[in-house]
C-alpha atoms as a PDB file:
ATOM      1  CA  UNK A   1      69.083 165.287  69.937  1.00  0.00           C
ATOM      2  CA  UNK A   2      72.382 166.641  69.231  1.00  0.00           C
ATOM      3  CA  UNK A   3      75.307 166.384  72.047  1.00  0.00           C
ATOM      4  CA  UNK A   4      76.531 169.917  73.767  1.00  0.00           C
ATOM      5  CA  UNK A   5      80.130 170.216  72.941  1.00  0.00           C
ATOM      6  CA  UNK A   6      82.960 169.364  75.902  1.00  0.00           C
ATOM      7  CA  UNK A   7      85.257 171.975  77.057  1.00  0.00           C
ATOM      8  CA  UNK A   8      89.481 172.210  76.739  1.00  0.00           C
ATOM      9  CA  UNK A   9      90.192 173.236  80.302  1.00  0.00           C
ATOM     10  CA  UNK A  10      93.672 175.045  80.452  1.00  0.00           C
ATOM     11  CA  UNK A  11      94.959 174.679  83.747  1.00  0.00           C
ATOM     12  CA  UNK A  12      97.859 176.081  85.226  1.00  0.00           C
ATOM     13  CA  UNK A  13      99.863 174.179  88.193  1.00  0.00           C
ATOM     14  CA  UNK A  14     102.325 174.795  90.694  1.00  0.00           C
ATOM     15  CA  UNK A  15     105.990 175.641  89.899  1.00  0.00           C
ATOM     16  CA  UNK A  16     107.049 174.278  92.901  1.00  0.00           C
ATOM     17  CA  UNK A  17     104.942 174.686  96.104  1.00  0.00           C
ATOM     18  CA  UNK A  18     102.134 172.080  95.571  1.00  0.00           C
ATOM     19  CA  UNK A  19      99.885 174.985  97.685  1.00  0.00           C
ATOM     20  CA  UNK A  20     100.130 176.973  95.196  1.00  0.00           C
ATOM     21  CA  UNK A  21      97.432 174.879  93.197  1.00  0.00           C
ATOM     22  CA  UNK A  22      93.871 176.822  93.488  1.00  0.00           C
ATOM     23  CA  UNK A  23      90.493 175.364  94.601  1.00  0.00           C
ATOM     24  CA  UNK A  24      88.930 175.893  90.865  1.00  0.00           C
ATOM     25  CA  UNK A  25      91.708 173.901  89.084  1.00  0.00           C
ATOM     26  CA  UNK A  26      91.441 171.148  91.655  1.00  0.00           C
ATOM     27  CA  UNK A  27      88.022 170.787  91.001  1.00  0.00           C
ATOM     28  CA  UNK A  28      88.000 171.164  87.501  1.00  0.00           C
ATOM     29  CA  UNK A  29      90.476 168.336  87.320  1.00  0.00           C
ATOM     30  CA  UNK A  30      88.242 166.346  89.214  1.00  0.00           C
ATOM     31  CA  UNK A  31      85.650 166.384  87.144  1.00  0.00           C
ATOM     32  CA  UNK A  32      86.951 166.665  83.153  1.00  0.00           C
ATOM     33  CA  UNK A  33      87.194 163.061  81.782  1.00  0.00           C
ATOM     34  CA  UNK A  34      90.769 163.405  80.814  1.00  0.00           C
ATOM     35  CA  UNK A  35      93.682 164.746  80.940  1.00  0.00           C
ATOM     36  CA  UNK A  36      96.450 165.546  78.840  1.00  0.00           C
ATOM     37  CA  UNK A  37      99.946 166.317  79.999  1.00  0.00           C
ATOM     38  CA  UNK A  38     103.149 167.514  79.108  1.00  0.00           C
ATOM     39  CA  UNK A  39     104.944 164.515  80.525  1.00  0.00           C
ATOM     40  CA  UNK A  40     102.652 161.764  82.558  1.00  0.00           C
ATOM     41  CA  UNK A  41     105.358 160.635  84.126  1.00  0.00           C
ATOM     42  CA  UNK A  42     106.046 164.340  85.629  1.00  0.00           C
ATOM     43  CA  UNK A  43     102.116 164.852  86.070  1.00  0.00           C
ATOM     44  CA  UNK A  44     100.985 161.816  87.866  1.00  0.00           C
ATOM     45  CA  UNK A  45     102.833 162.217  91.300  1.00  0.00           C
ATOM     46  CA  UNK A  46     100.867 165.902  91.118  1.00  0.00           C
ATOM     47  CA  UNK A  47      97.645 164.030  90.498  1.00  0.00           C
ATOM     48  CA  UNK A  48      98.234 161.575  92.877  1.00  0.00           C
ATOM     49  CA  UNK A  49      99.150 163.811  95.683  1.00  0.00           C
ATOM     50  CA  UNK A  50      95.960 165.791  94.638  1.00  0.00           C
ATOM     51  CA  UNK A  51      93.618 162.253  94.971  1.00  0.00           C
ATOM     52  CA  UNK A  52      92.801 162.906  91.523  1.00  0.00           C
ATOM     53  CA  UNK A  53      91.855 159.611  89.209  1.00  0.00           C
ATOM     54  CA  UNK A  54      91.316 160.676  85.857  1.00  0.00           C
ATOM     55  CA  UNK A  55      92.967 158.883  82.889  1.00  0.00           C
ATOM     56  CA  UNK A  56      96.094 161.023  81.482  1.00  0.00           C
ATOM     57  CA  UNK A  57      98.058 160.594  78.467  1.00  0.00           C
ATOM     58  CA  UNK A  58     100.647 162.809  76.867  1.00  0.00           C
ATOM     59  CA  UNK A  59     100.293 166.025  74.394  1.00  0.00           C
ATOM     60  CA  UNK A  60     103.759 167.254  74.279  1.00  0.00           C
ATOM     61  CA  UNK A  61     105.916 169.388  71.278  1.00  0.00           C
ATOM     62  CA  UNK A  62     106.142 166.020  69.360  1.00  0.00           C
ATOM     63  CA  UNK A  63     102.934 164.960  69.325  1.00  0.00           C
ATOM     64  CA  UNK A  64     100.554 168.141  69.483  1.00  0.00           C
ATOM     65  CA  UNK A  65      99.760 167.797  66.016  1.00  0.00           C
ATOM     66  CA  UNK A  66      98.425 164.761  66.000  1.00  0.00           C
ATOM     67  CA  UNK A  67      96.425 164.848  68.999  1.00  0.00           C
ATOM     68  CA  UNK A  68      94.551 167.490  67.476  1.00  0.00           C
ATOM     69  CA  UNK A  69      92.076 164.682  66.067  1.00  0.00           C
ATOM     70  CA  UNK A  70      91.638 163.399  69.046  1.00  0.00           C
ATOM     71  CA  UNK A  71      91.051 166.136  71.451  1.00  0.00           C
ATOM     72  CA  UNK A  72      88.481 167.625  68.612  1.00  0.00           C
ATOM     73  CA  UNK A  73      86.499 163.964  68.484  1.00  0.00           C
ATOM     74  CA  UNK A  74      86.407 164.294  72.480  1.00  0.00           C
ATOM     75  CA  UNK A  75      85.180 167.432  73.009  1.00  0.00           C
ATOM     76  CA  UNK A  76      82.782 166.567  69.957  1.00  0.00           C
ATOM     77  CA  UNK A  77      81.786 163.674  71.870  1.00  0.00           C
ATOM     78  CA  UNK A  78      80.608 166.093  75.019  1.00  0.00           C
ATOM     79  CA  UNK A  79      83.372 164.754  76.452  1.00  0.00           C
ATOM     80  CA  UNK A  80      85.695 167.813  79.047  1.00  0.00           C
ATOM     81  CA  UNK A  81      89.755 167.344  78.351  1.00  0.00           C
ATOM     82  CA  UNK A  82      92.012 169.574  80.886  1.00  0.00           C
ATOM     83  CA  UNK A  83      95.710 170.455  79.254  1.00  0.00           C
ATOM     84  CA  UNK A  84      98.302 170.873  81.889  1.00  0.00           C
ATOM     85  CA  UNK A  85     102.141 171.281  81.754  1.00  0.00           C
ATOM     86  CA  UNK A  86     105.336 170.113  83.783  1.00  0.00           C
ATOM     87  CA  UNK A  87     104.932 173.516  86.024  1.00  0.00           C
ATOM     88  CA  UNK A  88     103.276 176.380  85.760  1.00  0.00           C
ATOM     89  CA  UNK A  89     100.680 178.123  83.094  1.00  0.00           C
ATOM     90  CA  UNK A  90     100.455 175.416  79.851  1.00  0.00           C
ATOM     91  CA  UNK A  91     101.558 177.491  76.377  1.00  0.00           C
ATOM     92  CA  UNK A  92     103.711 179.717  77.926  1.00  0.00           C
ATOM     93  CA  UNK A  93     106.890 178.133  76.427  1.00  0.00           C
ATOM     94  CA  UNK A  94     105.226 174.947  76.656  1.00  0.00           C
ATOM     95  CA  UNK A  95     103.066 172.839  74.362  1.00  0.00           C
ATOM     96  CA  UNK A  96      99.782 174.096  73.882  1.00  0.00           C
ATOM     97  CA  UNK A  97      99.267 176.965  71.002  1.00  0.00           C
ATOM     98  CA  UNK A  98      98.810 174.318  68.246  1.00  0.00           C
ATOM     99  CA  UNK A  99      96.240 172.792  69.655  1.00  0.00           C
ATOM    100  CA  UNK A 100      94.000 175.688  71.192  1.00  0.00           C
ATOM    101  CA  UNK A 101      94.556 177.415  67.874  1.00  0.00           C
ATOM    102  CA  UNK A 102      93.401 174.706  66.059  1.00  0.00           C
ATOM    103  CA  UNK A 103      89.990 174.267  68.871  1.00  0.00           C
ATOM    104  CA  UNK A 104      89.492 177.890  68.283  1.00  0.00           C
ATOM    105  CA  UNK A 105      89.314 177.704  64.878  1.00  0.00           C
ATOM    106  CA  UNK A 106      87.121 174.953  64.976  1.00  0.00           C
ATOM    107  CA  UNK A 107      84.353 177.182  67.146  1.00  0.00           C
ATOM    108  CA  UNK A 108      85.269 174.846  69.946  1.00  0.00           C
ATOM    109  CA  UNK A 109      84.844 175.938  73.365  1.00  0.00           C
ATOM    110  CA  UNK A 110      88.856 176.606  75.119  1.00  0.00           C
ATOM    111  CA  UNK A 111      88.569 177.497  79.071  1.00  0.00           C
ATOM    112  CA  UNK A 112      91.624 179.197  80.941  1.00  0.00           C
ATOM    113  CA  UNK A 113      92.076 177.990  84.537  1.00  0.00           C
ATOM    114  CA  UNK A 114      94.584 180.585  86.133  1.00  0.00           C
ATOM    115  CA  UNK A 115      96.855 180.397  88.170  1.00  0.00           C
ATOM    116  CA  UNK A 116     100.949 180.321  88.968  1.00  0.00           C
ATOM    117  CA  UNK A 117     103.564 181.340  85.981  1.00  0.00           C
ATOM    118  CA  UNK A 118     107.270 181.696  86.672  1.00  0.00           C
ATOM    119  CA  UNK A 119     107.273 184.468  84.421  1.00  0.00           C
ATOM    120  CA  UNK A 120     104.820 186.731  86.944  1.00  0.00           C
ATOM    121  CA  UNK A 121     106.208 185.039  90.068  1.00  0.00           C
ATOM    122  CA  UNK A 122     109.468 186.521  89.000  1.00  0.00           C
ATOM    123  CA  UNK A 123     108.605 189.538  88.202  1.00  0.00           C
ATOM    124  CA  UNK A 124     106.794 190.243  91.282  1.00  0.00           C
ATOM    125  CA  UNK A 125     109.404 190.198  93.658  1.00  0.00           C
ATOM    126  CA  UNK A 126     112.547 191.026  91.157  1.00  0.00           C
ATOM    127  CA  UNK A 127     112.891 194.894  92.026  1.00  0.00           C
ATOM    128  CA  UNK A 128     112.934 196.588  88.574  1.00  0.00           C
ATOM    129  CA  UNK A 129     110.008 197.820  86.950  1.00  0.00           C
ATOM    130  CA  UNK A 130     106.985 195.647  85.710  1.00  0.00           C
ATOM    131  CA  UNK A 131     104.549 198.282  84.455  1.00  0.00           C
ATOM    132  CA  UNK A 132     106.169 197.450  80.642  1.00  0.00           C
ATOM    133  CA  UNK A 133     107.731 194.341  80.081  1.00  0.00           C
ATOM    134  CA  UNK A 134     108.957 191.583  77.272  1.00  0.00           C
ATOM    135  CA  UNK A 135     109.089 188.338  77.501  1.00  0.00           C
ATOM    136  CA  UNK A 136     111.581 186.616  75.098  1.00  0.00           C
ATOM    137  CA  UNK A 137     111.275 182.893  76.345  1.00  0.00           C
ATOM    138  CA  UNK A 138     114.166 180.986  76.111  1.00  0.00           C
ATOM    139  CA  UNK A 139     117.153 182.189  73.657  1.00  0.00           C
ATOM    140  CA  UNK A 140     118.638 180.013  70.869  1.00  0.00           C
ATOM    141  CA  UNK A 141     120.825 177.390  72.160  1.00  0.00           C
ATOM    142  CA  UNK A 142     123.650 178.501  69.961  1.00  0.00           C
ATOM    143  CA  UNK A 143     125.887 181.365  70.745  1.00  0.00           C
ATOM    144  CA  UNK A 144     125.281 183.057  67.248  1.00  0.00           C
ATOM    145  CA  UNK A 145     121.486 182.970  67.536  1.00  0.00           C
ATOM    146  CA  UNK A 146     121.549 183.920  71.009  1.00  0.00           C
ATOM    147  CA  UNK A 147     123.832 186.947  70.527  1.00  0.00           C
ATOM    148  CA  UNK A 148     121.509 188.153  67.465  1.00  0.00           C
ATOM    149  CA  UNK A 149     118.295 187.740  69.829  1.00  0.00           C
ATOM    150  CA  UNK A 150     120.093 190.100  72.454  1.00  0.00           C
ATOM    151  CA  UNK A 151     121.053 192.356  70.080  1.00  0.00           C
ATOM    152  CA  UNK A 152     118.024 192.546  68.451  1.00  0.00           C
ATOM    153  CA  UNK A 153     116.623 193.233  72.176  1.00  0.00           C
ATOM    154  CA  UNK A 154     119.372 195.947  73.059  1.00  0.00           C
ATOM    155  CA  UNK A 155     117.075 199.247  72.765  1.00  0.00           C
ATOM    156  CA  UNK A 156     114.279 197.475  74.251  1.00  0.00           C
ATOM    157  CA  UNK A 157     112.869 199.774  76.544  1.00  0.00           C
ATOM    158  CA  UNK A 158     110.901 197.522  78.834  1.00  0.00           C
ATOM    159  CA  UNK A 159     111.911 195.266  81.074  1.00  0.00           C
ATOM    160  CA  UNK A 160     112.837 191.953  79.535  1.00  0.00           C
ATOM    161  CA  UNK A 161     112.024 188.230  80.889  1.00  0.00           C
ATOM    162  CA  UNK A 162     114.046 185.282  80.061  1.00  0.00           C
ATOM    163  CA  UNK A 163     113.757 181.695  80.827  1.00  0.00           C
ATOM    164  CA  UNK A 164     116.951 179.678  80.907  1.00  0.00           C
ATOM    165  CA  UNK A 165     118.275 176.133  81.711  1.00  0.00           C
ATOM    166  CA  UNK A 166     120.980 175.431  83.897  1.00  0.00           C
ATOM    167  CA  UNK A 167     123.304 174.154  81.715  1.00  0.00           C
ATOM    168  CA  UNK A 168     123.223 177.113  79.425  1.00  0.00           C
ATOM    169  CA  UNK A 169     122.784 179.554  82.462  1.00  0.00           C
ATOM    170  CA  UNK A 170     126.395 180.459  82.354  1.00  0.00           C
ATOM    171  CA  UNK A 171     126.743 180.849  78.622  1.00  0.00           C
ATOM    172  CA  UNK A 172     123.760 183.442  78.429  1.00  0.00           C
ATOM    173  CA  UNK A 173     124.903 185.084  81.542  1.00  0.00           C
ATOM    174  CA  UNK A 174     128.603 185.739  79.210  1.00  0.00           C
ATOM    175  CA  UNK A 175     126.126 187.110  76.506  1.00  0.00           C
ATOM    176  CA  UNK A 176     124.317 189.229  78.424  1.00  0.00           C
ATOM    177  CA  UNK A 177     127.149 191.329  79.712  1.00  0.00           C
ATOM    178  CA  UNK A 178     128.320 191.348  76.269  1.00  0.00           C
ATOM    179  CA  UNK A 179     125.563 193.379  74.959  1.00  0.00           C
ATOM    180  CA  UNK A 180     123.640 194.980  77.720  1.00  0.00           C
ATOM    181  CA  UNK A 181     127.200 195.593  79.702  1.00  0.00           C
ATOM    182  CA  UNK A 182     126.400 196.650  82.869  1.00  0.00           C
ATOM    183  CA  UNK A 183     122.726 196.694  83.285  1.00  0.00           C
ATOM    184  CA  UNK A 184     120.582 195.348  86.451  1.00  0.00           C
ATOM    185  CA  UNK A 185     119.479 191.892  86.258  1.00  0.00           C
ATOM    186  CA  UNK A 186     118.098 189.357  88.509  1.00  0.00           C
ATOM    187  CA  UNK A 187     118.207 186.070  88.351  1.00  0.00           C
ATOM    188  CA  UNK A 188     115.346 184.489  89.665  1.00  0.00           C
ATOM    189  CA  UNK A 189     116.037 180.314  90.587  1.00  0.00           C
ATOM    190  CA  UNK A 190     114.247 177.209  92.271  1.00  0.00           C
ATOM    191  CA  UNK A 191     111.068 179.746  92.752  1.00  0.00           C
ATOM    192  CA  UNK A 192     108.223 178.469  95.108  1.00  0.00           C
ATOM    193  CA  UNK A 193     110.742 175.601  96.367  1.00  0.00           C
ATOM    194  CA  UNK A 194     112.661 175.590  99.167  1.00  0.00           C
ATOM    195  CA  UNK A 195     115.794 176.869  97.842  1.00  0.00           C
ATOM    196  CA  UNK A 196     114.152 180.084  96.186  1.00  0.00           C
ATOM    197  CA  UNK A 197     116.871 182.809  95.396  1.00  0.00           C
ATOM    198  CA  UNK A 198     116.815 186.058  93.764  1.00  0.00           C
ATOM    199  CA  UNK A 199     120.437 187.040  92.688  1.00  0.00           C
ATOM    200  CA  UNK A 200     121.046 190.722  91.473  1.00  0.00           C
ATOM    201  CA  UNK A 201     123.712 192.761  89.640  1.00  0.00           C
ATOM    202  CA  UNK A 202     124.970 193.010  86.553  1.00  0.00           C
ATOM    203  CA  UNK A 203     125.108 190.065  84.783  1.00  0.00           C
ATOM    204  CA  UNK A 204     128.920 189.866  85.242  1.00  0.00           C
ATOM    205  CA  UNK A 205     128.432 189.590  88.707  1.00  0.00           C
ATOM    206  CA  UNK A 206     125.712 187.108  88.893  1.00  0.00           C
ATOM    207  CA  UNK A 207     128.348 184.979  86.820  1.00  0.00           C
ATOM    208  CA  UNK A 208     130.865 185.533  89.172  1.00  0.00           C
ATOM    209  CA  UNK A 209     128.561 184.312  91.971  1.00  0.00           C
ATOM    210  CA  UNK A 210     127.356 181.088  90.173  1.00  0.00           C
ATOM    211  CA  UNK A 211     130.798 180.516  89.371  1.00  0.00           C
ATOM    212  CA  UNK A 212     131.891 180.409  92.676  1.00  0.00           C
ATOM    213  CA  UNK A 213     128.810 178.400  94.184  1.00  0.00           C
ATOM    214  CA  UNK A 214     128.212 175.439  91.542  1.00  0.00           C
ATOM    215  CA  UNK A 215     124.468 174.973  93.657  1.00  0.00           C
ATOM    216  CA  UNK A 216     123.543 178.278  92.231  1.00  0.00           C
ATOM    217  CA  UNK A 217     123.384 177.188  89.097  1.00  0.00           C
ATOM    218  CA  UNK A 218     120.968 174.168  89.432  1.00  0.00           C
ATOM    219  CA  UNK A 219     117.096 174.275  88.491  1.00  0.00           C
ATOM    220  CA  UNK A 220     114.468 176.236  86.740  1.00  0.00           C
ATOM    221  CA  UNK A 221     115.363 180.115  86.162  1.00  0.00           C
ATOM    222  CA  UNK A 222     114.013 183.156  84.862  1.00  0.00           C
ATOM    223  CA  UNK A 223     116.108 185.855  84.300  1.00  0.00           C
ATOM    224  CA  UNK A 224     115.293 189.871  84.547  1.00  0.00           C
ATOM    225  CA  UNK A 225     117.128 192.519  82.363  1.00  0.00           C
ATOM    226  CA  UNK A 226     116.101 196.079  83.112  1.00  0.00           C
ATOM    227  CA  UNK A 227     115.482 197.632  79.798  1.00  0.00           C
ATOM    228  CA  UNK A 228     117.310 200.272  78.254  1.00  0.00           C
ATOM    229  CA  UNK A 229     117.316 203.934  78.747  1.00  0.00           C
ATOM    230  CA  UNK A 230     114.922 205.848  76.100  1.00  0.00           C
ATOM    231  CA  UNK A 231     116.183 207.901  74.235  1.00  0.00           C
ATOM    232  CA  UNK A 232     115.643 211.488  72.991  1.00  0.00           C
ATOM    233  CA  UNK A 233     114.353 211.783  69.393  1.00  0.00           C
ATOM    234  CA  UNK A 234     117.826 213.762  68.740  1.00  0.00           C
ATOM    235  CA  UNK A 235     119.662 210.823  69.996  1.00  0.00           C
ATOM    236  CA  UNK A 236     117.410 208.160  67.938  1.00  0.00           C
ATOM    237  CA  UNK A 237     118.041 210.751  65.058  1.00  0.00           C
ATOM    238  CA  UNK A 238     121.674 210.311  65.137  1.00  0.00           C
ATOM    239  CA  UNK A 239     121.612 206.734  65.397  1.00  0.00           C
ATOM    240  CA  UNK A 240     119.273 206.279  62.122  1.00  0.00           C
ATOM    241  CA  UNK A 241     122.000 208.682  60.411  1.00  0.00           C
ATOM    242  CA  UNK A 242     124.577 207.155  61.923  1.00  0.00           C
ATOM    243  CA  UNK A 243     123.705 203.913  60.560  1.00  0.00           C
ATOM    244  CA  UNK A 244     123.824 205.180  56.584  1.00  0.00           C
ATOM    245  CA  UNK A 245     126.193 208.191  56.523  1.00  0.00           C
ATOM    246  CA  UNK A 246     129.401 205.972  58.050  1.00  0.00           C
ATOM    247  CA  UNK A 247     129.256 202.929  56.064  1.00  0.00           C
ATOM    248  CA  UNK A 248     129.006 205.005  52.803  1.00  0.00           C
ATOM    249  CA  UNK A 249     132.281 207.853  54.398  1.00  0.00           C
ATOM    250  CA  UNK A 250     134.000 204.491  54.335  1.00  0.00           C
ATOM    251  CA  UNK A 251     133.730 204.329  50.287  1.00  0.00           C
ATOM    252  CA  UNK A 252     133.156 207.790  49.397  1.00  0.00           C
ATOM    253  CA  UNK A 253     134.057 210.851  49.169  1.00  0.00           C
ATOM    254  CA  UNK A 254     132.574 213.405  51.806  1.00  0.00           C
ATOM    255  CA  UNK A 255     130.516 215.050  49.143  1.00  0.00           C
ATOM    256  CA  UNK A 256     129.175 211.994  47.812  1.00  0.00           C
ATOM    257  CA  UNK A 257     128.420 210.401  50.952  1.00  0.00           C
ATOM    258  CA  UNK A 258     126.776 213.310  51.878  1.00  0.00           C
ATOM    259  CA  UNK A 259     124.385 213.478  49.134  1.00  0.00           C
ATOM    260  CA  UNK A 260     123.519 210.117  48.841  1.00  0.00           C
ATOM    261  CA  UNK A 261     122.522 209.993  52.646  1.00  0.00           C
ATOM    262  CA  UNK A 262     120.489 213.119  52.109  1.00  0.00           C
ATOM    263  CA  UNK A 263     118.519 211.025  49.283  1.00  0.00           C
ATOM    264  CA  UNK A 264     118.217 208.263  51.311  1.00  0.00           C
ATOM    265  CA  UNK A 265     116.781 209.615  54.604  1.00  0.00           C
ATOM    266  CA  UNK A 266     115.522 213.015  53.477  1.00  0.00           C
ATOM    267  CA  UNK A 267     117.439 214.662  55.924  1.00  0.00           C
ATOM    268  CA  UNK A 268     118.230 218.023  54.890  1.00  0.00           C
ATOM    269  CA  UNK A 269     121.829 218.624  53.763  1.00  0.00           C
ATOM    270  CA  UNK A 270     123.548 220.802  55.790  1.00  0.00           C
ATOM    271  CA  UNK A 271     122.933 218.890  59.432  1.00  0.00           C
ATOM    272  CA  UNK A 272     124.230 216.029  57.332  1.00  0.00           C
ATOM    273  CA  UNK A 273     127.240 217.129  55.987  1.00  0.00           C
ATOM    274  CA  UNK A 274     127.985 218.685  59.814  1.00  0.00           C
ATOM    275  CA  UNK A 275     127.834 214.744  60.875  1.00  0.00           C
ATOM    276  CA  UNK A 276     129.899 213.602  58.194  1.00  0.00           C
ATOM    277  CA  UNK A 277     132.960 216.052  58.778  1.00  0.00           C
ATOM    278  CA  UNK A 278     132.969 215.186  62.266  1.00  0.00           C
ATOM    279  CA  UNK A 279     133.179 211.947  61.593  1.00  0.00           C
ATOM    280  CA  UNK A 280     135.113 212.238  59.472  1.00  0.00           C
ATOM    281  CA  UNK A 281     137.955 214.294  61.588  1.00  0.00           C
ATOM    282  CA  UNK A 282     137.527 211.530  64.291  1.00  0.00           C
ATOM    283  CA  UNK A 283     138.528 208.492  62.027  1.00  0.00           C
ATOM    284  CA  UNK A 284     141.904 210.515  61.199  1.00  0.00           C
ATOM    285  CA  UNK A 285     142.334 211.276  65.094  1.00  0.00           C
ATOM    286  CA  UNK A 286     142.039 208.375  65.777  1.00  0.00           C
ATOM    287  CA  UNK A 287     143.887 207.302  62.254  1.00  0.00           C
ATOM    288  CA  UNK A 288     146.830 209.784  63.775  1.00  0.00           C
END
C-alpha cells in the first residue's frame, strides 16, 4: 500500500501586528509536522506566542539548495512541511522559489496559505494608483547597478514598488530624484507596528525629512514611485529616432546621417532629414 504524498504549506505571517496572522495558517501550522524557517531564531518567539510546538529548522538563501532532498524525502514520506519567512508572504524577496520550483517539478503537491505582504499593505493605503503596478524588489546595493535598474525603470508606466533597508534608504532616495526628478513617492516604514508612517513627496523631500529626523529612517520600508506619464506614439516616435539620428549627426555629415538612419529604422526620408536639421541648428545655438 503505497503512502499519499505530504503537502509544502506556504504560509504567510505577520509583518508586524501578530493579529494579523489568519485562523487557516494557525491551524495549518498546528498540524504540519515541520517547519522550515527563514531564521529559527526570528520564527520561534512567533511560534511560541502562537502555542505552536512543531520542530523548526532553517531553509534560508544559503541553504535552499540543499534542503531540497530533504523536504522531497518528507513529503515522500506523507509527511506535511509548512515554509515560512522572517515577515510577511515567503518567496516574495525571500527564500522560497528554489525549492517550490524544484517540488513542482517533481509533481509534488505545493499549498499557498495567504495572507499579509508589505508589498500590498503598502500599496493599499499609499495614494497613487494600484490598478497597474511593478514590483522591482530591492535594487543593487551599489550605486552603478542601482542607477542602471532606475533607469532601466524610467518609462515605466505603472506604478513601481520597492523594498529598501535602512541603511541604504538614503542612498536610493539620492537616486531616485536623480532619475525620476520630481515624481510622487511614498515611503511606506515600520508598517503594521506601532510606529507605522507613510511619508510623501518627491523623493527629494522625503530625504530632506529623514535627514532631519534620524528615527525616520529605521526599519523595514517599501517605497512607491508613481510611474511615468505615457506617452503619445509621436512622442515615443521621436525618442526611437532620437536615439539613432544624434549619435550618428555627431560623426557625419547631415546627408549621411540622414540616410543611414532612414536604413536603419525605415523611417521615410524626408521627416528624417526635418529632425536632423533641427538638431542640427540647436547644437550650433547652443555651440554660439
Amino acid at each position: 500500500m503505497s503512502i499519499e504524498s505530504g503537502q509544502l504549506f506556504v504560509i504567510a505571517t505577520p509583518i508586524g501586528n501578530l493579529g494579523d496572522i489568519t485562523r487557516r495558517a494557525v491551524e495549518t501550522l498546528e498540524k504540519v509536522d515541520i517547519i522550515f524557517a527563514e531564521d529559527t531564531r526570528h520564527s520561534t518567539p512567533l511560534l511560541n506566542a502562537l502555542g505552536i510546538n512543531v520542530p523548526c529548522r532553517a531553509l534560508h538563501e544559503h541553504n535552499e539548495s540543499a534542503r531540497i532532498d530533504v523536504v522531497t524525502e518528507l513529503l515522500e514520506q506523507g509527511k506535511d512541511v509548512a515554509l515560512i519567512s522572517d515577515a510577511g508572504t515567503p518567496l516574495i524577496s525571500d527564500p522560497g522559489f528554489v525549492l517550490v520550483r524544484a517540488l513542482r517539478n517533481a509533481g509534488l503537491r505545493v499549498t499557498p496559505i495567504p495572507g499579509v505582504s508589505a508589498l500590498i499593505t503598502a500599496l493599499s493605503a499609499a495614494g497613487l494608483p494600484t490598478d497597474r503596478f511593478c514590483f522591482e524588489g530591492f535594487l543593487p546595493a551599489k550605486r552603478t547597478g542601482r542607477l542602471q535598474a532606475l533607469q532601466a525603470l524610467e518609462d515605466e508606466t505603472r506604478t513601481l514598488v520597492l523594498y529598501e533597508s535602512p541603511h541604504r534608504i538614503m542612498d536610493t532616495l539620492q537616486d531616485i530624484g536623480q532619475v525620476f526628478g520630481a515624481r510622487p513617492v511614498v515611503l511606506a516604514r515600520e508598517l503594521t507596528k506601532r510606529f507605522e508612517t507613510f511619508i510623501d513627496g518627491s523623493a527629494a523631500d522625503i530625504y530632506t525629512i529623514l535627514e532631519g529626523d534620524p528615527v525616520q529612517r529605521k526599519g523595514e520600508m517599501v517605497l512607491i514611485i508613481h510611474g511615468a506619464e505615457d506617452r503619445t506614439d509621436e512622442e515615443r516616435l521621436g525618442l526611437e529616432l532620437d536615439q539613432v539620428l544624434i549619435p550618428l549627426l555627431d560623426s557625419l555629415s547631415v546627408k549621411q546621417a540622414v540616410s543611414l538612419t532612414v536604413k536603419i529604422t525605415g523611417l521615410k526620408k524626408n521627416p528624417v532629414y526635418q529632425r536632423a536639421l533641427a538638431l542640427e541648428a540647436a547644437k550650433n545655438q547652443d555651440s554660439d
